[in-house]
N, C-alpha and C. Protein backbone atom coordinates (compact mmCIF):
# COMPACT_ATOMS: atom_id res chain seq x y z
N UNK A 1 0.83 -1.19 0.00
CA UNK A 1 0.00 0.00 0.00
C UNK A 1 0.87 1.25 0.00
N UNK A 2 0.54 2.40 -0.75
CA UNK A 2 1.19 3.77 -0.85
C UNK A 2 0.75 4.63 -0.03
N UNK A 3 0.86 5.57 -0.11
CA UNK A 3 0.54 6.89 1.09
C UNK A 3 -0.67 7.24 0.67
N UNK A 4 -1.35 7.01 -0.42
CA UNK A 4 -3.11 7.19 -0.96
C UNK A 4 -3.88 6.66 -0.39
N UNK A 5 -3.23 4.85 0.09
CA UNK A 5 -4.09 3.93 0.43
C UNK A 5 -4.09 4.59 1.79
N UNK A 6 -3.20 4.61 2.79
CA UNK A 6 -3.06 4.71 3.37
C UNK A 6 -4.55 5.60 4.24
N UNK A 7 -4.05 6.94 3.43
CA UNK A 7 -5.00 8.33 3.38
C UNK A 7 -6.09 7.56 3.18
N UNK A 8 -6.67 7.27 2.43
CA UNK A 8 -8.01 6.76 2.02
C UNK A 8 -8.39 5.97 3.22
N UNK A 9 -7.48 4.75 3.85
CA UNK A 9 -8.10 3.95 4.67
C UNK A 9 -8.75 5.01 5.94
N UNK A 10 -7.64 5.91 6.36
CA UNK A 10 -7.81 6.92 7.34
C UNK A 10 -9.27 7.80 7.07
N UNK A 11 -9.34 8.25 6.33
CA UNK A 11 -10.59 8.79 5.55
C UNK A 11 -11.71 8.21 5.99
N UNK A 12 -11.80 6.83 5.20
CA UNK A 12 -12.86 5.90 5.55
C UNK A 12 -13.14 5.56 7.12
N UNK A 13 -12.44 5.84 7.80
CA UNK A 13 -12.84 5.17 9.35
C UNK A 13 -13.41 6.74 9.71
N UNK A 14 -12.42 7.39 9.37
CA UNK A 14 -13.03 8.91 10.14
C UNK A 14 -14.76 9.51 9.48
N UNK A 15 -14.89 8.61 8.68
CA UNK A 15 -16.18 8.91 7.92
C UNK A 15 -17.04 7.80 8.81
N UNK A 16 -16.59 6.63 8.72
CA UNK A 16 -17.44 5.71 9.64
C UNK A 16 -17.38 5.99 10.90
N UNK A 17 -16.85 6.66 11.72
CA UNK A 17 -16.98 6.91 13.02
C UNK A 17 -17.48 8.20 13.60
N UNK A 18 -17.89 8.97 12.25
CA UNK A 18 -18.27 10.27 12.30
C UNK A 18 -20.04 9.78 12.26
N UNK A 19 -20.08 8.89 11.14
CA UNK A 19 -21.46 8.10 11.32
C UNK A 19 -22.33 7.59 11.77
N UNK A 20 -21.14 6.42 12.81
CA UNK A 20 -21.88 5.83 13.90
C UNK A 20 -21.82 6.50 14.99
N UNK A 21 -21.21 7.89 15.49
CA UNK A 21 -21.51 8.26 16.70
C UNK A 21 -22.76 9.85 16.67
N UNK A 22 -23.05 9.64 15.32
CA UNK A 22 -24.08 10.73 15.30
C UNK A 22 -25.92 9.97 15.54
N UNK A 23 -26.04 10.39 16.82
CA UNK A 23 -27.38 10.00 17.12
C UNK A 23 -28.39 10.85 16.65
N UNK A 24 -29.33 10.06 15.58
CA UNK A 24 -30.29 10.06 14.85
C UNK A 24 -31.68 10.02 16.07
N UNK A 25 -32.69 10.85 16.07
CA UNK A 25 -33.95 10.53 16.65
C UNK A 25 -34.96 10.99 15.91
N UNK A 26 -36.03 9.61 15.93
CA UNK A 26 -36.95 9.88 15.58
C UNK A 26 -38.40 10.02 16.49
N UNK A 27 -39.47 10.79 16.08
CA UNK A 27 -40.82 10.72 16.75
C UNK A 27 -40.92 12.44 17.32
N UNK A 28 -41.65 12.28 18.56
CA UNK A 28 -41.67 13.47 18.55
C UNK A 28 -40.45 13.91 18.85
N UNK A 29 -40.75 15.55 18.50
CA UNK A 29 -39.82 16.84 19.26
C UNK A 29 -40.15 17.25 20.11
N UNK A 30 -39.02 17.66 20.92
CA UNK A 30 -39.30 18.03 22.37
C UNK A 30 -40.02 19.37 22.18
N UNK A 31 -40.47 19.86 23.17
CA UNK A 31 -41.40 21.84 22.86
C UNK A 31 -40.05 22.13 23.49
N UNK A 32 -39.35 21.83 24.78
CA UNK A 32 -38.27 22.65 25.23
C UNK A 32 -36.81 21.72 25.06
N UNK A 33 -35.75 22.62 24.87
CA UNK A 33 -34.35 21.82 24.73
C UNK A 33 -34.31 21.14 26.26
N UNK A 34 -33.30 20.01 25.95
CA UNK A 34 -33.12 19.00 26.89
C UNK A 34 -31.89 19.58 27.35
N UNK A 35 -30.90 20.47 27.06
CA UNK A 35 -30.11 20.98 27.69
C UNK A 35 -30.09 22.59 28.58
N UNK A 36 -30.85 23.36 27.54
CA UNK A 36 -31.01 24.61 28.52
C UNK A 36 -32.02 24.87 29.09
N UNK A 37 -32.95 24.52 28.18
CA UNK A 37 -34.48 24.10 28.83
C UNK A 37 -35.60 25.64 27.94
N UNK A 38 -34.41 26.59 26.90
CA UNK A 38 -35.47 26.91 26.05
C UNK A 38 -35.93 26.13 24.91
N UNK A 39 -37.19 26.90 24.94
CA UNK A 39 -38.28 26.48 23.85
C UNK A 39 -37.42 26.34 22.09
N UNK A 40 -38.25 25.43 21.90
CA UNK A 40 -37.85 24.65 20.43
C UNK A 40 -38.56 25.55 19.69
N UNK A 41 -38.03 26.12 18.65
CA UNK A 41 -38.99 26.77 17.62
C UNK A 41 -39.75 25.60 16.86
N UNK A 42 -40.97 26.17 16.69
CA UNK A 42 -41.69 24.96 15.84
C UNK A 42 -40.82 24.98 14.55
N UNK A 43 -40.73 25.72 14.11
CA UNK A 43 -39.84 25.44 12.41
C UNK A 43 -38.73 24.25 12.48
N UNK A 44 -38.12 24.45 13.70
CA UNK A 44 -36.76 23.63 13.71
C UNK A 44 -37.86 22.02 14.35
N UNK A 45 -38.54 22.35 15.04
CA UNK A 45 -39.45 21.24 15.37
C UNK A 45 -39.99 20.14 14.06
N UNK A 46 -40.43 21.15 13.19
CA UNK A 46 -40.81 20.69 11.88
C UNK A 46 -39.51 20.14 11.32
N UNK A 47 -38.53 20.85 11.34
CA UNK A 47 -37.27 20.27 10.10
C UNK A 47 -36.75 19.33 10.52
N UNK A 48 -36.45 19.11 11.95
CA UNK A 48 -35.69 18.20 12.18
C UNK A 48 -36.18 17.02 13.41
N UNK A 49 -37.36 16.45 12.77
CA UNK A 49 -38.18 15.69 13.71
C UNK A 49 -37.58 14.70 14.99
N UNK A 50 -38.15 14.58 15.55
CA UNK A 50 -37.55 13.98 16.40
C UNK A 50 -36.60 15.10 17.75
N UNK A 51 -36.03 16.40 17.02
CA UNK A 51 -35.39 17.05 17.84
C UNK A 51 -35.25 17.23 19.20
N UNK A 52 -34.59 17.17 20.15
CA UNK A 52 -34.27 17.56 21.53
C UNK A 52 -33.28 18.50 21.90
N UNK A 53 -32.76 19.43 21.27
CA UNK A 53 -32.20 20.56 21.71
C UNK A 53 -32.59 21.24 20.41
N UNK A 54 -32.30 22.43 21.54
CA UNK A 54 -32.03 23.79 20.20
C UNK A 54 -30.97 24.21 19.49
N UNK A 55 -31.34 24.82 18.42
CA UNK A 55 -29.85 25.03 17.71
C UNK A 55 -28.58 25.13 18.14
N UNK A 56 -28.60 26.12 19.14
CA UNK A 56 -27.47 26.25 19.65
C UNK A 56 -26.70 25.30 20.67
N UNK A 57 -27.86 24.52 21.13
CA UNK A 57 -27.49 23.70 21.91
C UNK A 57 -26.79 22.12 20.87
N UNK A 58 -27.36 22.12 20.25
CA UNK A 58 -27.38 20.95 19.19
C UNK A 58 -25.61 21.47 18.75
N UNK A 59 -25.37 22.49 18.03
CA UNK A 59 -23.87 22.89 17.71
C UNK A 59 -23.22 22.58 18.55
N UNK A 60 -23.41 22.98 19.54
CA UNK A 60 -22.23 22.78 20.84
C UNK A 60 -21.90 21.25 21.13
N UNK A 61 -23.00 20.43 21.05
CA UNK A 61 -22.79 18.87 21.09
C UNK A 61 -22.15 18.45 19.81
N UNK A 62 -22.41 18.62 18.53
CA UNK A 62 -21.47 17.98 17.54
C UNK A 62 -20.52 18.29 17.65
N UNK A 63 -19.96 19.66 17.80
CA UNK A 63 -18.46 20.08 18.06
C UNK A 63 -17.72 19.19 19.48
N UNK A 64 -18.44 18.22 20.00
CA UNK A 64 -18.05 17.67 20.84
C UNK A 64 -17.90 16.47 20.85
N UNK A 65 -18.63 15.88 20.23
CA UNK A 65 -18.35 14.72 20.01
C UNK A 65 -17.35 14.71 18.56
C-alpha cells in the first residue's frame, strides 16, 4: 500500500466513526431543549423531527463529540 491507500483507509474510518456516533432521533420533538431548557422553535421542530435541543445547543454537542 502507498501513502493514498493509506489516506483513504484513514478517511474511511473517520467517515465511519463520524457516522456511527451521530445520534439520529426519531418521533416526537421536544417543545423545550433537553439541555437549557429553552423552547424549540416549531420550524426547527418541523425540520428536524424527532429534535431535543435547540440550535445552539445541538452545535455545541457535535463540536463535541
Amino acid at each position: 500500500m502507498d501513502e493514498a491507500d493509506y489516506a483513504q483507509d484513514r478517511i474511511d474510518a473517520e467517515i465511519s466513526s463520524a457516522i456511527a456516533a451521530r445520534v439520529i432521533y426519531y418521533g416526537v420533538s421536544a417543545n423545550e431543549c433537553d439541555v437549557c431548557g429553552l423552547l424549540i422553535p416549531s420550524a426547527r421542530q418541523i425540520a428536524v423531527p424527532g429534535c431535543q435541543q435547540c440550535v445552539q445547543c445541538a452545535a455545541v454537542l457535535e463540536r463535541v463529540r
